[in-house]
Protein backbone atom coordinates (compact mmCIF):
# COMPACT_ATOMS: atom_id res chain seq x y z
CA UNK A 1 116.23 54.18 115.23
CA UNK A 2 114.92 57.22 113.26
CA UNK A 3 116.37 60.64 112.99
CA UNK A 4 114.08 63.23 113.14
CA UNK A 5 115.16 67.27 111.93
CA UNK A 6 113.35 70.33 112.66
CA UNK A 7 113.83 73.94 113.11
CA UNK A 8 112.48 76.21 115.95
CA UNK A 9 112.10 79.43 116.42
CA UNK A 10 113.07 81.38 119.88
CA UNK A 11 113.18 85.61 120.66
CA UNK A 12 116.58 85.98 120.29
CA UNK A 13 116.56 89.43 122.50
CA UNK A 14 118.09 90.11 125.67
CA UNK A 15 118.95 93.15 127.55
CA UNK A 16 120.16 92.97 131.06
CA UNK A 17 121.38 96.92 131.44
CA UNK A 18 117.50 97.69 132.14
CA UNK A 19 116.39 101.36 132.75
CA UNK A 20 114.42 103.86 134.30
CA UNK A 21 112.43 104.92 131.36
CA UNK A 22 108.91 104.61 131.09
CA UNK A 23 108.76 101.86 128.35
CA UNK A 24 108.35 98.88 127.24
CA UNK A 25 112.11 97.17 126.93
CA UNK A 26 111.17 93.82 125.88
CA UNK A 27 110.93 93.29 122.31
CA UNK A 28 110.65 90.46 120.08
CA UNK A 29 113.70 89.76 117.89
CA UNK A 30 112.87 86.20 116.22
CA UNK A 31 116.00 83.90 115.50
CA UNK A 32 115.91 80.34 114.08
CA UNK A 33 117.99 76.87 114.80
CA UNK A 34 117.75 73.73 113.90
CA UNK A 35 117.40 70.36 115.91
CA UNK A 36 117.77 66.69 115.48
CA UNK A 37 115.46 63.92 117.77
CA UNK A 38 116.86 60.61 117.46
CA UNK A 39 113.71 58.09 118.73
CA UNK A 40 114.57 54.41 119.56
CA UNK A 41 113.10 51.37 118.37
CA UNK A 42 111.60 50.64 120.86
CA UNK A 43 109.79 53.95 120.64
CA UNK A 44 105.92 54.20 120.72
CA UNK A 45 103.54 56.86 120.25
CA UNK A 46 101.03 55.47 123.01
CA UNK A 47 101.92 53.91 126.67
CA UNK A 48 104.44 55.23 129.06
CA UNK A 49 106.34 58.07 127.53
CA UNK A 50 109.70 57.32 126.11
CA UNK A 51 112.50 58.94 128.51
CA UNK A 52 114.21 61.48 126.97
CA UNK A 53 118.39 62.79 126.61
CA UNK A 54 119.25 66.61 125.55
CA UNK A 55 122.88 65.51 124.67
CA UNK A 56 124.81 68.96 124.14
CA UNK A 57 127.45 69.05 121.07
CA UNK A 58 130.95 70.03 122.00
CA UNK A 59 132.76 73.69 120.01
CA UNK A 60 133.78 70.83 116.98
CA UNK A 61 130.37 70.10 115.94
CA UNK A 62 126.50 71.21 115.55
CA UNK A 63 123.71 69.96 113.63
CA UNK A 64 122.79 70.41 110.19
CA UNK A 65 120.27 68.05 107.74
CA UNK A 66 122.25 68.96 104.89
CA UNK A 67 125.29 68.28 106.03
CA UNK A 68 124.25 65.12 107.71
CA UNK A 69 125.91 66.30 111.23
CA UNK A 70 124.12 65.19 114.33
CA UNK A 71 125.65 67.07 116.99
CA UNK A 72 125.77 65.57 120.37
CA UNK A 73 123.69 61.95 119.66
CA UNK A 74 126.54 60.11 119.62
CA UNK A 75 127.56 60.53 123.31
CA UNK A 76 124.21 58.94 123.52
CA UNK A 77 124.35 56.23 121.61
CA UNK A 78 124.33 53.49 123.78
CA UNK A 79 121.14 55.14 125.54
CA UNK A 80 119.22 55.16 122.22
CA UNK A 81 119.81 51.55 121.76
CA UNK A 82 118.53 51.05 125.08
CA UNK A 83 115.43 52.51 124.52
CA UNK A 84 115.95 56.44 125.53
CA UNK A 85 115.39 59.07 123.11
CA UNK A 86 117.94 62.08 122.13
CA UNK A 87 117.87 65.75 120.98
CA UNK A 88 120.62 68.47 120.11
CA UNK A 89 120.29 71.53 118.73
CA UNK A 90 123.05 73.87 116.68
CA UNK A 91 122.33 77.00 118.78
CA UNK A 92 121.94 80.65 118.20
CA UNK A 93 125.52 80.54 116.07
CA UNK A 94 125.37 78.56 112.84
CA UNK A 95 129.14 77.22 113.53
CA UNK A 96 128.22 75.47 116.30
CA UNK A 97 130.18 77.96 119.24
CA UNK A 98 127.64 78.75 121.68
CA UNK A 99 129.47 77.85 125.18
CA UNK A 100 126.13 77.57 126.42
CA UNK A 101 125.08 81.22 126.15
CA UNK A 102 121.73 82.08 127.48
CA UNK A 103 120.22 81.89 123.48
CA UNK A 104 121.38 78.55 123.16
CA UNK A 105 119.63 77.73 126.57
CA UNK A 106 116.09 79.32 125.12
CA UNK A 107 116.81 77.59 121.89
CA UNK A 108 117.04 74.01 123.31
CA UNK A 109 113.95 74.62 125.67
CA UNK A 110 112.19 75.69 122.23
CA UNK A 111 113.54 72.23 120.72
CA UNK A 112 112.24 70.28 124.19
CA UNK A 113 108.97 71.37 124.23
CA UNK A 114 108.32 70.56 120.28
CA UNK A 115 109.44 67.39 120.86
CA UNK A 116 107.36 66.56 124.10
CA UNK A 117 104.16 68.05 122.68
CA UNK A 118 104.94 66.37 119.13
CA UNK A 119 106.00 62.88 120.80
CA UNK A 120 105.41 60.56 123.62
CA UNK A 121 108.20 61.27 125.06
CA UNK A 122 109.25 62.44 128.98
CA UNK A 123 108.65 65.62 130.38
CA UNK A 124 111.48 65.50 132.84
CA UNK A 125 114.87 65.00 131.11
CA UNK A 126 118.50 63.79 131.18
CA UNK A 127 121.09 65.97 130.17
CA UNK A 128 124.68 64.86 128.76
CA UNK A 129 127.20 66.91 127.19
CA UNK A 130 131.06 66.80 125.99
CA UNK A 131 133.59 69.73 126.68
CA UNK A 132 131.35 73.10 125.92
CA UNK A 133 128.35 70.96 125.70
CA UNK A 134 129.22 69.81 129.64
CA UNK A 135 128.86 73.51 130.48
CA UNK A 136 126.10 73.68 128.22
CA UNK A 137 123.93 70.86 129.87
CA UNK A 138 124.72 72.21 133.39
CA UNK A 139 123.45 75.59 132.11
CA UNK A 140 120.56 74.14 130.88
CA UNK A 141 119.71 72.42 134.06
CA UNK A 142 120.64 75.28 136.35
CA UNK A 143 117.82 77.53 134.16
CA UNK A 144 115.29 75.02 134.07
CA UNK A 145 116.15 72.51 137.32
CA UNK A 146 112.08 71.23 137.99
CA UNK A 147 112.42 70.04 134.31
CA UNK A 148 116.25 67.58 135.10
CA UNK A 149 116.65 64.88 136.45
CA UNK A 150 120.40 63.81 136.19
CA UNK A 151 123.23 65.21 134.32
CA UNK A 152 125.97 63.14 133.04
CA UNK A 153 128.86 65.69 131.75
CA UNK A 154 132.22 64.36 130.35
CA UNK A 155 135.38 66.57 129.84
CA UNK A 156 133.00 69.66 130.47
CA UNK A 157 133.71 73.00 130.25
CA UNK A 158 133.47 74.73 133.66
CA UNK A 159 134.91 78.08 133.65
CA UNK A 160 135.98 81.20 131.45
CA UNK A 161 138.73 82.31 133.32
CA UNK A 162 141.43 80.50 134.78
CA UNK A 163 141.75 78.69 138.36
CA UNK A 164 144.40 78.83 140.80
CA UNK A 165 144.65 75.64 142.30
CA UNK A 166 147.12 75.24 144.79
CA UNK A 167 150.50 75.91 142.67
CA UNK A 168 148.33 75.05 139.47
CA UNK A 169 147.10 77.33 137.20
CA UNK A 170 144.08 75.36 135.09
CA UNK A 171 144.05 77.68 131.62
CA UNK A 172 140.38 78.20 130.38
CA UNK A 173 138.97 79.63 126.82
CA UNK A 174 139.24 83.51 128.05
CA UNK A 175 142.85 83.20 128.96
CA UNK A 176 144.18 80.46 126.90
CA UNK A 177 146.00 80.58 123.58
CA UNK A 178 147.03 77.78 121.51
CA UNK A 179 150.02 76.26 120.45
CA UNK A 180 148.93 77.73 116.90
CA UNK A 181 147.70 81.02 118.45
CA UNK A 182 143.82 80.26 118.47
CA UNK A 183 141.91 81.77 120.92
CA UNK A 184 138.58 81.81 121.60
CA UNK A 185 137.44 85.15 122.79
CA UNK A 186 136.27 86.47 120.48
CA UNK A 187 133.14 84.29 119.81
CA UNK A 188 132.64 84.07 123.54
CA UNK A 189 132.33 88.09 123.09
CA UNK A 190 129.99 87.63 120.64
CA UNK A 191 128.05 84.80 122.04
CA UNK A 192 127.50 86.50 125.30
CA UNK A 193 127.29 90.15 123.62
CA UNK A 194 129.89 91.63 125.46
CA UNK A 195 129.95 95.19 124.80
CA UNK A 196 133.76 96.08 124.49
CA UNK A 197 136.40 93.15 124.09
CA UNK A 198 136.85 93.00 127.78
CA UNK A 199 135.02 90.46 129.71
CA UNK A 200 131.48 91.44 130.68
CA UNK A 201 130.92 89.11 133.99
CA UNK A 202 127.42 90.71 134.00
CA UNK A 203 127.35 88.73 130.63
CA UNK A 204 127.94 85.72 131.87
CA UNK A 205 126.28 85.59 135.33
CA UNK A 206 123.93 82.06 135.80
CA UNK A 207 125.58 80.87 132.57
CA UNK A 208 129.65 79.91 133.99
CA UNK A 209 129.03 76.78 135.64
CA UNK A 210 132.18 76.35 137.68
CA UNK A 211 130.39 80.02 139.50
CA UNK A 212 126.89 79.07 139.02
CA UNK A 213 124.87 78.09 141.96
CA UNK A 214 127.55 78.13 144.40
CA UNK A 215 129.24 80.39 147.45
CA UNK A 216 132.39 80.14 149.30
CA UNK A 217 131.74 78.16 152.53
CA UNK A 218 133.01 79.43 156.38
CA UNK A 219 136.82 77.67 155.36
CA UNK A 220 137.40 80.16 152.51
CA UNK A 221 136.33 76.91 149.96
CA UNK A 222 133.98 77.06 146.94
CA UNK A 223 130.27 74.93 147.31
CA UNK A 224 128.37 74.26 144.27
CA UNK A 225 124.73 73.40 144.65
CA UNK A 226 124.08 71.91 141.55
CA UNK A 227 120.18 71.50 140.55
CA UNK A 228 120.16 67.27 140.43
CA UNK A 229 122.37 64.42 140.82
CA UNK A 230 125.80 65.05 138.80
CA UNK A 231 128.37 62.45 137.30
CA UNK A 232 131.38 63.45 135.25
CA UNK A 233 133.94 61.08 133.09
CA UNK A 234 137.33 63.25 132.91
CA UNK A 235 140.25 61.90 130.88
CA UNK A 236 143.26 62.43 132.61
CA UNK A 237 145.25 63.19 129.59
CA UNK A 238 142.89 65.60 128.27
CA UNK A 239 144.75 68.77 127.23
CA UNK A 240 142.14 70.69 126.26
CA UNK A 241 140.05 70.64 129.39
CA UNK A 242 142.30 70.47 132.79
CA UNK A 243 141.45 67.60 134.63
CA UNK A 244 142.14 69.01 137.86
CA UNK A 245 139.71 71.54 137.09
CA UNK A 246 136.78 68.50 136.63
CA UNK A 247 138.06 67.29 140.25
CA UNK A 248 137.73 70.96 141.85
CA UNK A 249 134.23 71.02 140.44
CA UNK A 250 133.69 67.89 141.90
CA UNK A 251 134.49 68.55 145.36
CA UNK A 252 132.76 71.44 145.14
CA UNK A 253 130.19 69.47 144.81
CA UNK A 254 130.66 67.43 147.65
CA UNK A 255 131.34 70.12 150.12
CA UNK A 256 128.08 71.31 149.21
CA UNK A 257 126.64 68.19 150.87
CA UNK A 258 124.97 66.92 147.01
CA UNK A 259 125.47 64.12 145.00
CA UNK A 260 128.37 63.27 142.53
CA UNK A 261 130.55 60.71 141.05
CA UNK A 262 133.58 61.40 139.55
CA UNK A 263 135.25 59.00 136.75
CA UNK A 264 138.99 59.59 135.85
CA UNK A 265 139.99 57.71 133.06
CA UNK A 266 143.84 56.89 132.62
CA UNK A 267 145.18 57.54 129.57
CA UNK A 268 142.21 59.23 127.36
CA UNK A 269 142.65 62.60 125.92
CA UNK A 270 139.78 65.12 124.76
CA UNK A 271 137.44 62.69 123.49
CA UNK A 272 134.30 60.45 124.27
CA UNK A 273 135.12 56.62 124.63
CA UNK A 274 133.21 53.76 124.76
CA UNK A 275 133.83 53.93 128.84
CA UNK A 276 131.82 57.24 128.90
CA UNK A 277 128.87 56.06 126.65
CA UNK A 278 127.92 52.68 128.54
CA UNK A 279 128.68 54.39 132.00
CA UNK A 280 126.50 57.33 130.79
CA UNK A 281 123.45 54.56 129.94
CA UNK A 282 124.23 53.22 133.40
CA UNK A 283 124.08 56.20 135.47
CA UNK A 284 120.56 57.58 133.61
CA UNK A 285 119.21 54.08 134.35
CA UNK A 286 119.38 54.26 138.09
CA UNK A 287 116.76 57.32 137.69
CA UNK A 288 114.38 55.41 135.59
């Protein structure tokens, strides 16, 4: 297999206040990321087009050449040997934090379409992703759904805020603080401009997925409409994303009369395992 980096470059503005005034608000404000395409061996630059994997990093990792980091190709590693190919980006943030915010989104449609005009590669894609790069991969999708074909998400990232659930309280990024006090709003604040450190739902609109394409039903019960066939792997000891909150999603889902598997797996914490790779090649496979 060959690894393949690049940089793009995407308009990092956006202003969603708008206004009256008789102007032009647009503007161009020019940011720059870079991106790693990992093609198989089987890969050829003439025939059918190699299918192709965005695979979203998680908040512990990015991509950088000189640092040798690879972001989210390893959730797709069994894919790759297979024959698919595989791109991640590191975002609009150089650490990596991006909780797919809507720059990260333009960034890694930037990184798609150099690689499909630079390589015989599919113009419909898979998307995979781990914890924020779950969210990421369904924000991706819901922006761009004629371009997706499946989504394969494990421990994702689904919401902000906290969920009541029956007696349950599932604690997301907004709301939680760590055992060793870390909390995360403040580059959510900064990744989805919020003006003051309160949180800006106008923000965030189109870019929380457990709120994106969804409405609450006749019962009083949350539907999610997602834009293509959806599985998620969820380890039931994960503490970092609540499992119940992966389940919820999925039943959204369901209500919703669309497709989705769910896999819990016993005893498996935050992490991608071996389970979650093969399953993932499995699952893409049925749409090739």
């Amino acid at each position: 297999m060959e690894k393949i980096f690049f940089k793009v470059k995407f308009n990092n503005f956006r202003e969603i206040s708008g206004s009256t005034a008789n102007e032009v608000l647009d503007r161009e404000e020019w940011a720059e990321c870079e991106a790693v395409l990992c093609l198989p061996d089987s890969y050829s630059s003439s025939g059918d087009p190699t299918p192709l994997i965005l695979s979203c990093h998680g908040a512990g990792s990015t991509v950088c050449e000189a640092d040798g980091k690879t972001g989210g190709l390893s959730y797709a590693s069994e894919c790759i040997r297979e024959g698919f190919a595989a791109l991640d980006i590191s975002g609009s943030a150089p650490h990596g934090l991006t909780f797919g915010c809507p720059e990260h989104i333009f960034a890694l449609y930037k990184a798609y379409r150099y690689a499909i005009k630079n390589y015989n590669l599919s113009e419909r894609v898979f998307l995979a992703g781990h914890s924020m790069g779950g969210g990421t991969a369904i924000n991706f999708a819901s922006t761009f759904p004629s371009l997706v074909i499946a989504l394969g998400i494990m421990n994702p990232g689904l919401s902000f805020h906290s969920v009541q659930i029956g007696d349950h309280v599932s604690r997301n990024p907004w709301d939680r603080e760590w055992a060793d006090g870390h909390r995360y709003r403040k580059p959510i604040a900064q990744c989805f401009r919020f003006p003051t450190e309160d949180f800006c739902a106008d923000n965030t609109s189109g870019f929380e997925p457990y709120r994106t394409r969804s409405f609450v039903n006749t019962d009083g019960e949350r539907a999610v409409i997602p834009p293509c066939p959806v599985k998620i792997w969820q380890g039931a000891d994960d503490k970092t994303v609540d499992p119940i909150l992966s389940r919820k999603y999925y039943d959204s889902i369901r209500r919703a009369g669309c497709y989705a598997e769910l896999h819990i797996l016993d005893g498996v914490a935050h992490k991608v395992v071996d389970t979650m790779k093969k399953e993932l090649l499995l699952w893409f496979e049925r749409f090739v």
